[in-house]
N, C-alpha and C. Protein backbone atom coordinates (compact mmCIF):
# COMPACT_ATOMS: atom_id res chain seq x y z
N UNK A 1 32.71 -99.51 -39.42
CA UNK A 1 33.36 -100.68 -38.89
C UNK A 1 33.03 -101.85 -39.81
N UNK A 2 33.82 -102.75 -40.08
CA UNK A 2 33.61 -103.92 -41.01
C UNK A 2 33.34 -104.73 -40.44
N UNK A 3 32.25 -105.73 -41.36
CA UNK A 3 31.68 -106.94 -40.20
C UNK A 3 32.60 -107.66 -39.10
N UNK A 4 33.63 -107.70 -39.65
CA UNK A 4 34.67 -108.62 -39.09
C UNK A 4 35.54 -107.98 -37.78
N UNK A 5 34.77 -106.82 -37.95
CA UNK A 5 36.05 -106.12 -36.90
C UNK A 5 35.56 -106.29 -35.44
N UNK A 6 36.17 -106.37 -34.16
CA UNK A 6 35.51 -106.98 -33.14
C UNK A 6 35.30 -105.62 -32.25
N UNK A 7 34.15 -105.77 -31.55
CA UNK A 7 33.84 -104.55 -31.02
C UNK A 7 34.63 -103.50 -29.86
N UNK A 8 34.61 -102.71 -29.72
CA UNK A 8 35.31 -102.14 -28.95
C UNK A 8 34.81 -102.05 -27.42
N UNK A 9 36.34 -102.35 -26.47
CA UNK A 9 35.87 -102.42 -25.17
C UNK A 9 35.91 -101.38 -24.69
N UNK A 10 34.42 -100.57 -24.21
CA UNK A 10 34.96 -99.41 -23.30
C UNK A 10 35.58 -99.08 -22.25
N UNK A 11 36.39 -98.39 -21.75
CA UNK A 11 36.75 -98.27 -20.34
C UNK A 11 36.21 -96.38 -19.95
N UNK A 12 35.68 -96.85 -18.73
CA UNK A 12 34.83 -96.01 -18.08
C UNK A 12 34.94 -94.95 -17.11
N UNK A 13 34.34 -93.96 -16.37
CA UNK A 13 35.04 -93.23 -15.75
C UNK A 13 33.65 -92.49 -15.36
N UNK A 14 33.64 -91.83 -13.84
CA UNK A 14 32.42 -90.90 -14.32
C UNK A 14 33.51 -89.91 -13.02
N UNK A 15 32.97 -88.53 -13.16
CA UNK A 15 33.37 -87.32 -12.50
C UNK A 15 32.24 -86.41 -12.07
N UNK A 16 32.04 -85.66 -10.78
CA UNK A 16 31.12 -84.97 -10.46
C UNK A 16 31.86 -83.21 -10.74
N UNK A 17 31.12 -82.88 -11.01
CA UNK A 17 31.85 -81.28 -11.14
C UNK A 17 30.53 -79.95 -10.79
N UNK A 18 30.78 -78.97 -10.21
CA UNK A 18 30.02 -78.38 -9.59
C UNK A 18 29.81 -76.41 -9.98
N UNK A 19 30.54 -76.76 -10.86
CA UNK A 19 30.66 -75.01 -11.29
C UNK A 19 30.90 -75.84 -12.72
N UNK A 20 30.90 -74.67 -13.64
CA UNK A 20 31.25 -74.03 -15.32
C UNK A 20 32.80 -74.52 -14.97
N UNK A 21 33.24 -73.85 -14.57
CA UNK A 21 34.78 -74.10 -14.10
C UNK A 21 35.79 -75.68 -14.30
N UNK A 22 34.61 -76.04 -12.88
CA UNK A 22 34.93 -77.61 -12.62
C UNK A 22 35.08 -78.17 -13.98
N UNK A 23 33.27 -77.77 -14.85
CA UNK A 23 32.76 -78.68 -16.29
C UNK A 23 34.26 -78.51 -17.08
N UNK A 24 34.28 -77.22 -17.15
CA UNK A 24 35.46 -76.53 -17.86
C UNK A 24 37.10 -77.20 -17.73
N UNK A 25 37.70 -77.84 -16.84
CA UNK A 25 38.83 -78.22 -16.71
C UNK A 25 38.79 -79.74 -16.52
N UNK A 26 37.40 -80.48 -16.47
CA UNK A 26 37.68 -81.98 -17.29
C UNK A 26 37.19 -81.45 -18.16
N UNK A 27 37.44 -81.21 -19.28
CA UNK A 27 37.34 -81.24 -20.50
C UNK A 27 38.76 -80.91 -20.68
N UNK A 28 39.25 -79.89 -20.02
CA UNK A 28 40.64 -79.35 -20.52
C UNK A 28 42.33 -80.95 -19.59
N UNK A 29 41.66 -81.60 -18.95
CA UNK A 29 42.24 -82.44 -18.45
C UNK A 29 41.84 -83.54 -19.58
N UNK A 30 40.66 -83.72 -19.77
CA UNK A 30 40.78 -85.22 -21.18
C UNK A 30 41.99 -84.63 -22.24
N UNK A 31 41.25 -83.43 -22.88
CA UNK A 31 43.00 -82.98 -23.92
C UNK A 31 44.00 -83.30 -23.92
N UNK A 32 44.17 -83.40 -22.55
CA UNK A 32 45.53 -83.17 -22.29
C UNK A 32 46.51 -84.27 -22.92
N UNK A 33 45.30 -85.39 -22.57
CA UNK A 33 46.08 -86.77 -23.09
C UNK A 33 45.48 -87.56 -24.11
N UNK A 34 44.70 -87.12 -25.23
CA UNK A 34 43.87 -87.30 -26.38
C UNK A 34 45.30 -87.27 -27.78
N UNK A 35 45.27 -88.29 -28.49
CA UNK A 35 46.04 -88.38 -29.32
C UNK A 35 44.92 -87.99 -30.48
N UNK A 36 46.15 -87.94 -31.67
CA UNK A 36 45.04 -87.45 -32.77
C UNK A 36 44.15 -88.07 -33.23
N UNK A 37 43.09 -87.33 -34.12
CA UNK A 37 42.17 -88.42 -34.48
C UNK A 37 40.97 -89.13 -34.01
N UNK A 38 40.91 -88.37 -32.87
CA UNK A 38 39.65 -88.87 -31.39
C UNK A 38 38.45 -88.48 -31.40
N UNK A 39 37.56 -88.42 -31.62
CA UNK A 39 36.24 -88.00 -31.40
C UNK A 39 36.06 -88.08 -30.12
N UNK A 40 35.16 -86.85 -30.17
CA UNK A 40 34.28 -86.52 -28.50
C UNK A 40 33.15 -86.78 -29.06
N UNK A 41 32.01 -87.29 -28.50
CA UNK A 41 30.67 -87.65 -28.53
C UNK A 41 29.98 -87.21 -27.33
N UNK A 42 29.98 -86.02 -27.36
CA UNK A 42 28.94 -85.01 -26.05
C UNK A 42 27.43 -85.17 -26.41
N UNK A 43 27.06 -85.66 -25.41
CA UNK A 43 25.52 -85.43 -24.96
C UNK A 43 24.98 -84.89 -23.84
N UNK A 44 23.60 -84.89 -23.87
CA UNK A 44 23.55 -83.98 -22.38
C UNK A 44 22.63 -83.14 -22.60
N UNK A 45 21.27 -82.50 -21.68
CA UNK A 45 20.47 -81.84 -22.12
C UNK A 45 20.86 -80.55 -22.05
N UNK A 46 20.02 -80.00 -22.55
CA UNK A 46 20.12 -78.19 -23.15
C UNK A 46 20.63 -77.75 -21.80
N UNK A 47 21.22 -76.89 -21.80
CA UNK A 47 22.20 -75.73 -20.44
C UNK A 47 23.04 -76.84 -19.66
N UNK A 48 23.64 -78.20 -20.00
CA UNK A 48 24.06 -78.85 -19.20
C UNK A 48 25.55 -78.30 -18.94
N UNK A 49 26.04 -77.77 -20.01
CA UNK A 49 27.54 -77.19 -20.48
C UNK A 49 28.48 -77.91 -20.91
N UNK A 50 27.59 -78.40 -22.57
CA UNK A 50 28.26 -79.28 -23.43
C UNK A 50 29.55 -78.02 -24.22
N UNK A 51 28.91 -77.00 -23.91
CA UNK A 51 30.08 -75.81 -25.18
C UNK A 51 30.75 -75.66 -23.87
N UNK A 52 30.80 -75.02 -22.71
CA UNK A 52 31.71 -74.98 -21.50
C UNK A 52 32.74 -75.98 -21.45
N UNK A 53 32.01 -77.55 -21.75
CA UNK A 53 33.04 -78.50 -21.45
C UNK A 53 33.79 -78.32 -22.70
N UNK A 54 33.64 -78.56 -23.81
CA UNK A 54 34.38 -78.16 -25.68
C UNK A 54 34.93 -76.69 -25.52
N UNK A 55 34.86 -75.51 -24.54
CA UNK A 55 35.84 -74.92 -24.07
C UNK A 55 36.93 -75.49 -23.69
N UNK A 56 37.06 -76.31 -22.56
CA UNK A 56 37.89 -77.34 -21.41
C UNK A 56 38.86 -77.84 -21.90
N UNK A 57 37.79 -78.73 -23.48
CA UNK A 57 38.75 -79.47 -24.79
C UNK A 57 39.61 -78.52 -25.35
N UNK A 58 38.90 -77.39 -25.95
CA UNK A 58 40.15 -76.42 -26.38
C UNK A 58 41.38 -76.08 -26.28
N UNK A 59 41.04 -75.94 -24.68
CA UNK A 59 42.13 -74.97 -23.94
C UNK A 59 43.09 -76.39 -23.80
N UNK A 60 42.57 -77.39 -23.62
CA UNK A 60 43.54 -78.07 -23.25
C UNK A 60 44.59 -78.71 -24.26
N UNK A 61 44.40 -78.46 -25.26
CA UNK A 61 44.76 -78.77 -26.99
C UNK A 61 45.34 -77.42 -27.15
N UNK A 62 45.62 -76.19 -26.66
CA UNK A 62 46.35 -75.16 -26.57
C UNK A 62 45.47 -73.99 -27.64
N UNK A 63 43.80 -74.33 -27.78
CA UNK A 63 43.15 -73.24 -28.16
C UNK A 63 42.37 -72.04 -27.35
N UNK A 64 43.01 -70.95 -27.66
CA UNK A 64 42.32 -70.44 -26.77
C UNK A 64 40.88 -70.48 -26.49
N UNK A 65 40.23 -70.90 -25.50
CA UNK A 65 39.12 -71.09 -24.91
C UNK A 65 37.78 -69.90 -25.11
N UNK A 66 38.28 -68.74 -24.97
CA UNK A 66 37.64 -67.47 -25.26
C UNK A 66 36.78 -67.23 -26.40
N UNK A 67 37.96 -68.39 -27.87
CA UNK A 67 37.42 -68.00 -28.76
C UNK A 67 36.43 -69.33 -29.22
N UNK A 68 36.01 -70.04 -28.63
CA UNK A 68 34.76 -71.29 -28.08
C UNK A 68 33.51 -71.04 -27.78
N UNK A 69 32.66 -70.65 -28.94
CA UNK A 69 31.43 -70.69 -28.60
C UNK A 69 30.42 -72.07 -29.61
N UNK A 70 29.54 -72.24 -29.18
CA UNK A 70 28.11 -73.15 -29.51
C UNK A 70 28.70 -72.60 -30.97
N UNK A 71 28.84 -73.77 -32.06
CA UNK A 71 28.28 -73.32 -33.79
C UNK A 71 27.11 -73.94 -33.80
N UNK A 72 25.80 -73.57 -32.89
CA UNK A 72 24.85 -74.03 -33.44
C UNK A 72 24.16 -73.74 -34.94
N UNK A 73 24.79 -72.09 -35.31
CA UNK A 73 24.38 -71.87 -36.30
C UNK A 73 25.13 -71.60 -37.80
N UNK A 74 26.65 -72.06 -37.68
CA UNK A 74 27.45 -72.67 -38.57
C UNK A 74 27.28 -73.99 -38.65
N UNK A 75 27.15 -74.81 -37.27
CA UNK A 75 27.65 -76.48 -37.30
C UNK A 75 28.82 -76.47 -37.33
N UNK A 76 29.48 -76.25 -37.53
CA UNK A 76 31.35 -76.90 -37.89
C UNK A 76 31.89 -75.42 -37.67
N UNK A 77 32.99 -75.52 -36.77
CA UNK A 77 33.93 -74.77 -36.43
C UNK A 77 35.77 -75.49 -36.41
N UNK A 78 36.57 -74.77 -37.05
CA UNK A 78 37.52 -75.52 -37.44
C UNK A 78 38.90 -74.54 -36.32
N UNK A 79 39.35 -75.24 -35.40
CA UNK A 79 40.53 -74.35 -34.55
C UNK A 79 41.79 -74.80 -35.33
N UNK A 80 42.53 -74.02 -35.87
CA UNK A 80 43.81 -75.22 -36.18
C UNK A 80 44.82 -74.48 -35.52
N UNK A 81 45.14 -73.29 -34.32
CA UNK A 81 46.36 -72.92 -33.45
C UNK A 81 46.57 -74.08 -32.33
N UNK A 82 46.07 -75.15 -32.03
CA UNK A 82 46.69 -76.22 -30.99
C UNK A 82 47.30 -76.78 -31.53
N UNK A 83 47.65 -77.85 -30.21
CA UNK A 83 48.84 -79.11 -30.79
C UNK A 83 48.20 -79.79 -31.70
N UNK A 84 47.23 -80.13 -31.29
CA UNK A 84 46.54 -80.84 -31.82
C UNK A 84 44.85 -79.98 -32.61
N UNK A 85 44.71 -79.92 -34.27
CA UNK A 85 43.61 -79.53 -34.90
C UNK A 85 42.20 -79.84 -33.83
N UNK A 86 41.53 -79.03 -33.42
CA UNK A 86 40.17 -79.37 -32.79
C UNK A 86 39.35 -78.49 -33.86
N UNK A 87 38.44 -79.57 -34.13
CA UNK A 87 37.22 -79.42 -34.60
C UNK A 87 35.64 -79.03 -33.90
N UNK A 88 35.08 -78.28 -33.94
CA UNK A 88 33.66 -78.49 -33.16
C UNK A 88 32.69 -77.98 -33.48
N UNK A 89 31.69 -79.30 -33.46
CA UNK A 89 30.46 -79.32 -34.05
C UNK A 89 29.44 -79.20 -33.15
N UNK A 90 28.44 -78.32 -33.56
CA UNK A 90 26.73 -78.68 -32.98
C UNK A 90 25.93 -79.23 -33.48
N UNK A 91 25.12 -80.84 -33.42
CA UNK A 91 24.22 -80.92 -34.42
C UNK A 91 22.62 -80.39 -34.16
N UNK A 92 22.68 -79.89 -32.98
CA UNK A 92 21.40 -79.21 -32.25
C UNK A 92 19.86 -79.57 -33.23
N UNK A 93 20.34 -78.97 -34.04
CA UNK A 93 19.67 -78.20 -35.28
C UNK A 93 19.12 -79.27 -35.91
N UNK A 94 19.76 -80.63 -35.76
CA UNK A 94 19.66 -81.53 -36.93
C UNK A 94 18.53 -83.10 -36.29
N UNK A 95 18.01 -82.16 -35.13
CA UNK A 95 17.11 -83.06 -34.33
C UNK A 95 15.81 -83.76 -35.22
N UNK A 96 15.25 -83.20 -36.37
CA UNK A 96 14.36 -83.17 -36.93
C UNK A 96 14.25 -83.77 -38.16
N UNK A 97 15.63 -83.52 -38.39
CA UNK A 97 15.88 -83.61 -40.13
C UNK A 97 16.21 -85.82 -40.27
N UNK A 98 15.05 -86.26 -41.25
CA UNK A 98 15.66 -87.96 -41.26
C UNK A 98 16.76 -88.13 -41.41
N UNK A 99 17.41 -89.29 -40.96
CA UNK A 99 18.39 -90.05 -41.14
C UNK A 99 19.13 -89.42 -42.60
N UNK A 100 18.01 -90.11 -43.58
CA UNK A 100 18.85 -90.21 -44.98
C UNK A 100 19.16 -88.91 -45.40
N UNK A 101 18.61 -87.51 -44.91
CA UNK A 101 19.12 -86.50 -45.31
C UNK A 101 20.28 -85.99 -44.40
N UNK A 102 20.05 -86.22 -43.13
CA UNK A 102 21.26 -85.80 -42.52
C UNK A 102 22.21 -86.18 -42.35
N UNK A 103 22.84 -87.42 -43.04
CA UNK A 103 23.81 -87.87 -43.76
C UNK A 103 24.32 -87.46 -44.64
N UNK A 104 23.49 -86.88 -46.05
CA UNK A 104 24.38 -86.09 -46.56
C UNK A 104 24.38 -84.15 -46.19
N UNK A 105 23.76 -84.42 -45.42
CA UNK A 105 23.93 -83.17 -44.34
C UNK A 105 25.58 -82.53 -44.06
N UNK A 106 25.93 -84.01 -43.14
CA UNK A 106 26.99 -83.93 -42.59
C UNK A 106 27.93 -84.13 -43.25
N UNK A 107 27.84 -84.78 -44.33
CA UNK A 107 28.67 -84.61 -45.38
C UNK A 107 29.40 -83.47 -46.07
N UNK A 108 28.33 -82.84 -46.06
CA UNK A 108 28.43 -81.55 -46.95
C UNK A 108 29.20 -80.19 -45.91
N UNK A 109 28.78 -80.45 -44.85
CA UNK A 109 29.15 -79.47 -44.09
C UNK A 109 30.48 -79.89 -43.52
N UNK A 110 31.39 -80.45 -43.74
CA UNK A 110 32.66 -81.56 -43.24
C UNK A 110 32.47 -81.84 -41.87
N UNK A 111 31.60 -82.48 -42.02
CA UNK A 111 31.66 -82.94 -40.79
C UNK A 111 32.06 -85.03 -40.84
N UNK A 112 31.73 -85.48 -41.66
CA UNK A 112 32.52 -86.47 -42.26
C UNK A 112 34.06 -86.96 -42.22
N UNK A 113 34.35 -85.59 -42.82
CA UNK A 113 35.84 -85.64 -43.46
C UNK A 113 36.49 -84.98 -42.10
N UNK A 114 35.99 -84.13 -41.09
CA UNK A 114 36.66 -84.12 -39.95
C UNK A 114 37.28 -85.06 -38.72
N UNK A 115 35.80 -86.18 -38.96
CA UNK A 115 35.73 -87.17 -37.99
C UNK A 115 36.75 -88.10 -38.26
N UNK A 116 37.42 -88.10 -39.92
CA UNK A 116 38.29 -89.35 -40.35
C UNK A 116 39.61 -88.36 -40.60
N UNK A 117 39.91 -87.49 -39.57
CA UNK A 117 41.27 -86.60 -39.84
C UNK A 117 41.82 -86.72 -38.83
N UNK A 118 43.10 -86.48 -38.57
CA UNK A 118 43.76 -86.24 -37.50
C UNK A 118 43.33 -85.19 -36.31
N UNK A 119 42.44 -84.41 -36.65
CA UNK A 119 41.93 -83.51 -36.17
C UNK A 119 41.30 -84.52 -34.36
N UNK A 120 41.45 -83.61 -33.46
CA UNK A 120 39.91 -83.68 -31.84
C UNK A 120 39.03 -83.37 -32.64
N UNK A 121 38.11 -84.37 -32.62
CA UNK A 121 36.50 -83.72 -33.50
C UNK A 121 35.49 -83.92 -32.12
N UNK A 122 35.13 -82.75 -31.80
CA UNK A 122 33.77 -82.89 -30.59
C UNK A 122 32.24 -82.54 -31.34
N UNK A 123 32.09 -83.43 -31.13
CA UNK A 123 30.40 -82.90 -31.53
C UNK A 123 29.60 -83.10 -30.14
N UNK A 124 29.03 -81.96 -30.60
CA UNK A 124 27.46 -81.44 -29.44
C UNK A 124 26.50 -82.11 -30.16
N UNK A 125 25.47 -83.50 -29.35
CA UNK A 125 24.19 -83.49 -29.79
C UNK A 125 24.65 -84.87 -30.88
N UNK A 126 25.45 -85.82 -29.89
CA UNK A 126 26.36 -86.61 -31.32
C UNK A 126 24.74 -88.20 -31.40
N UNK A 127 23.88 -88.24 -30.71
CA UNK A 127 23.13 -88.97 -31.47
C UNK A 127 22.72 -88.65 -32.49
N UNK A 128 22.45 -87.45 -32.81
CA UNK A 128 21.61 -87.23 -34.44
C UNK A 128 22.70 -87.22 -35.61
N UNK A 129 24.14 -87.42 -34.96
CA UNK A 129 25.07 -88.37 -35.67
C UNK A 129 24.67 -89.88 -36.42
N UNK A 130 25.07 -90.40 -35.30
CA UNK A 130 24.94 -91.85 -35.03
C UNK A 130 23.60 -92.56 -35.42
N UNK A 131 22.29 -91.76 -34.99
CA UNK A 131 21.47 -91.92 -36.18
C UNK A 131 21.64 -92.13 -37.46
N UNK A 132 22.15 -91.35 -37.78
CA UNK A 132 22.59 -91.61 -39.34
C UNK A 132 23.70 -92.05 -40.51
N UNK A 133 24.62 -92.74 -39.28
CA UNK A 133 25.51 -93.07 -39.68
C UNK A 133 26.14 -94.93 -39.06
N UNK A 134 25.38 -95.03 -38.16
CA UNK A 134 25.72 -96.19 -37.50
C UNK A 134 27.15 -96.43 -36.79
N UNK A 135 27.89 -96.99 -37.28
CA UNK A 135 28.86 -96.67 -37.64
C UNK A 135 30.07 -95.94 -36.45
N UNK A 136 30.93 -96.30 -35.63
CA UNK A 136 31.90 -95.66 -34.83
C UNK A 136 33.18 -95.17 -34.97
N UNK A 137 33.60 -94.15 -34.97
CA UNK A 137 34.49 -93.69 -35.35
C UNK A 137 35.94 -94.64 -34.45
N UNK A 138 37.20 -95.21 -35.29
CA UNK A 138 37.81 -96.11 -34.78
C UNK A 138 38.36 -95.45 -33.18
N UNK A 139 38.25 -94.57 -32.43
CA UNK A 139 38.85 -93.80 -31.60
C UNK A 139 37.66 -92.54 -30.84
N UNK A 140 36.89 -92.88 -29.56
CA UNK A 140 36.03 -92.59 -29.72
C UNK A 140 36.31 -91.95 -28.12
N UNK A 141 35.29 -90.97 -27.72
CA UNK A 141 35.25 -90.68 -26.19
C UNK A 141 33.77 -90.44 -26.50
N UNK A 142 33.17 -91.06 -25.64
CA UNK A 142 31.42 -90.67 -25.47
C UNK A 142 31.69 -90.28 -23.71
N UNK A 143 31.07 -88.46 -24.07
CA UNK A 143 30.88 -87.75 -22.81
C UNK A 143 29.24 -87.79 -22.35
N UNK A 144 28.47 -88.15 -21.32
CA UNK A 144 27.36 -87.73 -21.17
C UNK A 144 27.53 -86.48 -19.82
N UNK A 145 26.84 -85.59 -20.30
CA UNK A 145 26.87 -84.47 -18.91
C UNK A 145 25.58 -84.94 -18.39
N UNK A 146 25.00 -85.29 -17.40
CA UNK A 146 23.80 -84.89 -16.80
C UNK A 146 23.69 -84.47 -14.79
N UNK A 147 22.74 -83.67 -15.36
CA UNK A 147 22.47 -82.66 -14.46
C UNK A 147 22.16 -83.02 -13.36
N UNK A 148 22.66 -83.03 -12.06
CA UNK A 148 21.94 -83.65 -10.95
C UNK A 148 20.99 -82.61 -9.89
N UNK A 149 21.36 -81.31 -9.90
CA UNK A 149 20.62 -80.71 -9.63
C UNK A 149 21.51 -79.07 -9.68
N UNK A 150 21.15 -78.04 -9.23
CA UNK A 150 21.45 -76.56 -9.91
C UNK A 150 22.84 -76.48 -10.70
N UNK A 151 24.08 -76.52 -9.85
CA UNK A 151 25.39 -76.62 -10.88
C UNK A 151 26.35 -78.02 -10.99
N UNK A 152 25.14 -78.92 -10.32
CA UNK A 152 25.98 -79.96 -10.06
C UNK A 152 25.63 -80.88 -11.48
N UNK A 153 27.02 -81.32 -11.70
CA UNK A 153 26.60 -82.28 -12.74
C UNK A 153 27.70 -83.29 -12.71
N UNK A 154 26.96 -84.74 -13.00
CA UNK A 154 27.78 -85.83 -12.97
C UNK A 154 28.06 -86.10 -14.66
N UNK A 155 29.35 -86.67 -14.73
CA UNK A 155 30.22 -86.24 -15.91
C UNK A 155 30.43 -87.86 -16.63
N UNK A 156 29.58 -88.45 -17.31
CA UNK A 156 30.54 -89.75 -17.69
C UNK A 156 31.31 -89.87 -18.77
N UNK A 157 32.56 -90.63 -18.71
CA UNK A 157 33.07 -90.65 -19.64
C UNK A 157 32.73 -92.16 -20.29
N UNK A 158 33.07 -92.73 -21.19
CA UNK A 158 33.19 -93.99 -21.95
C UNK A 158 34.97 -93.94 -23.27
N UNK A 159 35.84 -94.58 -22.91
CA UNK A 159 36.95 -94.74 -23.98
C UNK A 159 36.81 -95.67 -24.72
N UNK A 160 36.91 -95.84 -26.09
CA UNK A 160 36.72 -96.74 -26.75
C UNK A 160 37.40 -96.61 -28.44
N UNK A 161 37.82 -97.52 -27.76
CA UNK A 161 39.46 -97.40 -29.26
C UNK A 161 40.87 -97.06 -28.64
N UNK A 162 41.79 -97.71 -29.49
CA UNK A 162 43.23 -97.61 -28.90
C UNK A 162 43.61 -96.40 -28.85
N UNK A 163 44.70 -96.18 -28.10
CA UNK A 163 45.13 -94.74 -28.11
C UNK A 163 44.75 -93.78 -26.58
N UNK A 164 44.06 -94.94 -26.00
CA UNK A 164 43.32 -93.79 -25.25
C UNK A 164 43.49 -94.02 -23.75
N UNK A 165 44.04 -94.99 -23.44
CA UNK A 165 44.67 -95.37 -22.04
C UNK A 165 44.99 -94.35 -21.44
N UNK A 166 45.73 -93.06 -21.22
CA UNK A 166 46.48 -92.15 -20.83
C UNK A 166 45.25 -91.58 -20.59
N UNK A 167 44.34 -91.00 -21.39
CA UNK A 167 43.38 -90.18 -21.06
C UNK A 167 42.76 -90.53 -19.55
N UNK A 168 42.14 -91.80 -19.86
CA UNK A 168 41.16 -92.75 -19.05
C UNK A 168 41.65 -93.10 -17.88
N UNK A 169 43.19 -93.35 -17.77
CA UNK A 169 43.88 -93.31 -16.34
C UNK A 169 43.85 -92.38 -15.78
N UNK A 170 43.37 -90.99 -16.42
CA UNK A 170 43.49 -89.67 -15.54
C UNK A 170 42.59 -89.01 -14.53
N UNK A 171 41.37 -90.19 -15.40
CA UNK A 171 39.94 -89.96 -14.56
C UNK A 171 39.43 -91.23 -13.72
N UNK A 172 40.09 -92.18 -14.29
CA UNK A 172 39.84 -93.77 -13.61
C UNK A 172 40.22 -94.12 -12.02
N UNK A 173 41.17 -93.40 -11.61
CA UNK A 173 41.94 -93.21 -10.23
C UNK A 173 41.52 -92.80 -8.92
């Protein structure tokens, strides 16, 4: 973002969901109305069902869901049979590694050049992003999953950047 550019207003949303299922179809309901070019910014602790919900995203972008698992150990997974290119990342892995290397980390592994494509780019674990990059992608969805207790989990969303009204009315209501 350039000094000059004025910050972005989020608009907000939160959802309770109670099965894999539930997690599973808001994710496949944000898709639905995600224009290109959007980043997902999933957080959320370990078993919350950050890859369940980036199933949700899939399916709802017309990838099949089935073939959606964790790249914790690629990092970057590239779908290009939807309407729309989905991308998806884990940075799990990259909890450890400083700033200045995991920058050109993510570089190297396109994860960079995904985030500035037309492509849905979801990343799992997107602070050890943002750590190292500052920096917001112009078109943004920050998901937090957290857990409220066995399958229940409260779902927030955050929109931020144009384009994204349609989504945010779907959960705002």
């Amino acid at each position: 973002m350039s000094e000059h550019a004025k910050p972005m207003t989020a608009r907000r949303a939160t959802v309770s969901s109670a099965s894999e299922g539930q997690t599973e179809g808001v994710g496949r309901r944000l898709a639905a109305e995600l224009p290109p070019g959007t980043a997902i910014a999933l957080t959320g602790p370990l078993g919350a069902g950050k890859t369940v919900f980036a199933r949700g995203v899939a399916s709802g972008l017309g990838v099949n869901p089935v073939d959606v698992a964790s790249p914790t150990f690629v990092y970057l997974v590239d779908y290009s049979e939807g309407r729309i290119p989905f991308i998806h990342a884990d940075l799990y892995r990259f909890a450890d590694v400083p700033p200045e290397m995991a920058e050109l980390a993510f570089e190297s592994i396109g994860l960079d050049a995904a985030l500035a494509s037309d492509a849905v780019t979801l990343v799992e674990w997107w602070p050890y992003y943002a750590r190292a990059h500052g920096a917001e992608p112009e078109r943004l969805v920050s998901v937090e999953l957290v857990v409220e207790s066995g399958d229940v989990r409260s779902i927030h969303l955050d929109f931020r950047g144009p384009g994204l009204d349609a989504a945010w009315r779907r959960f705002s209501g």
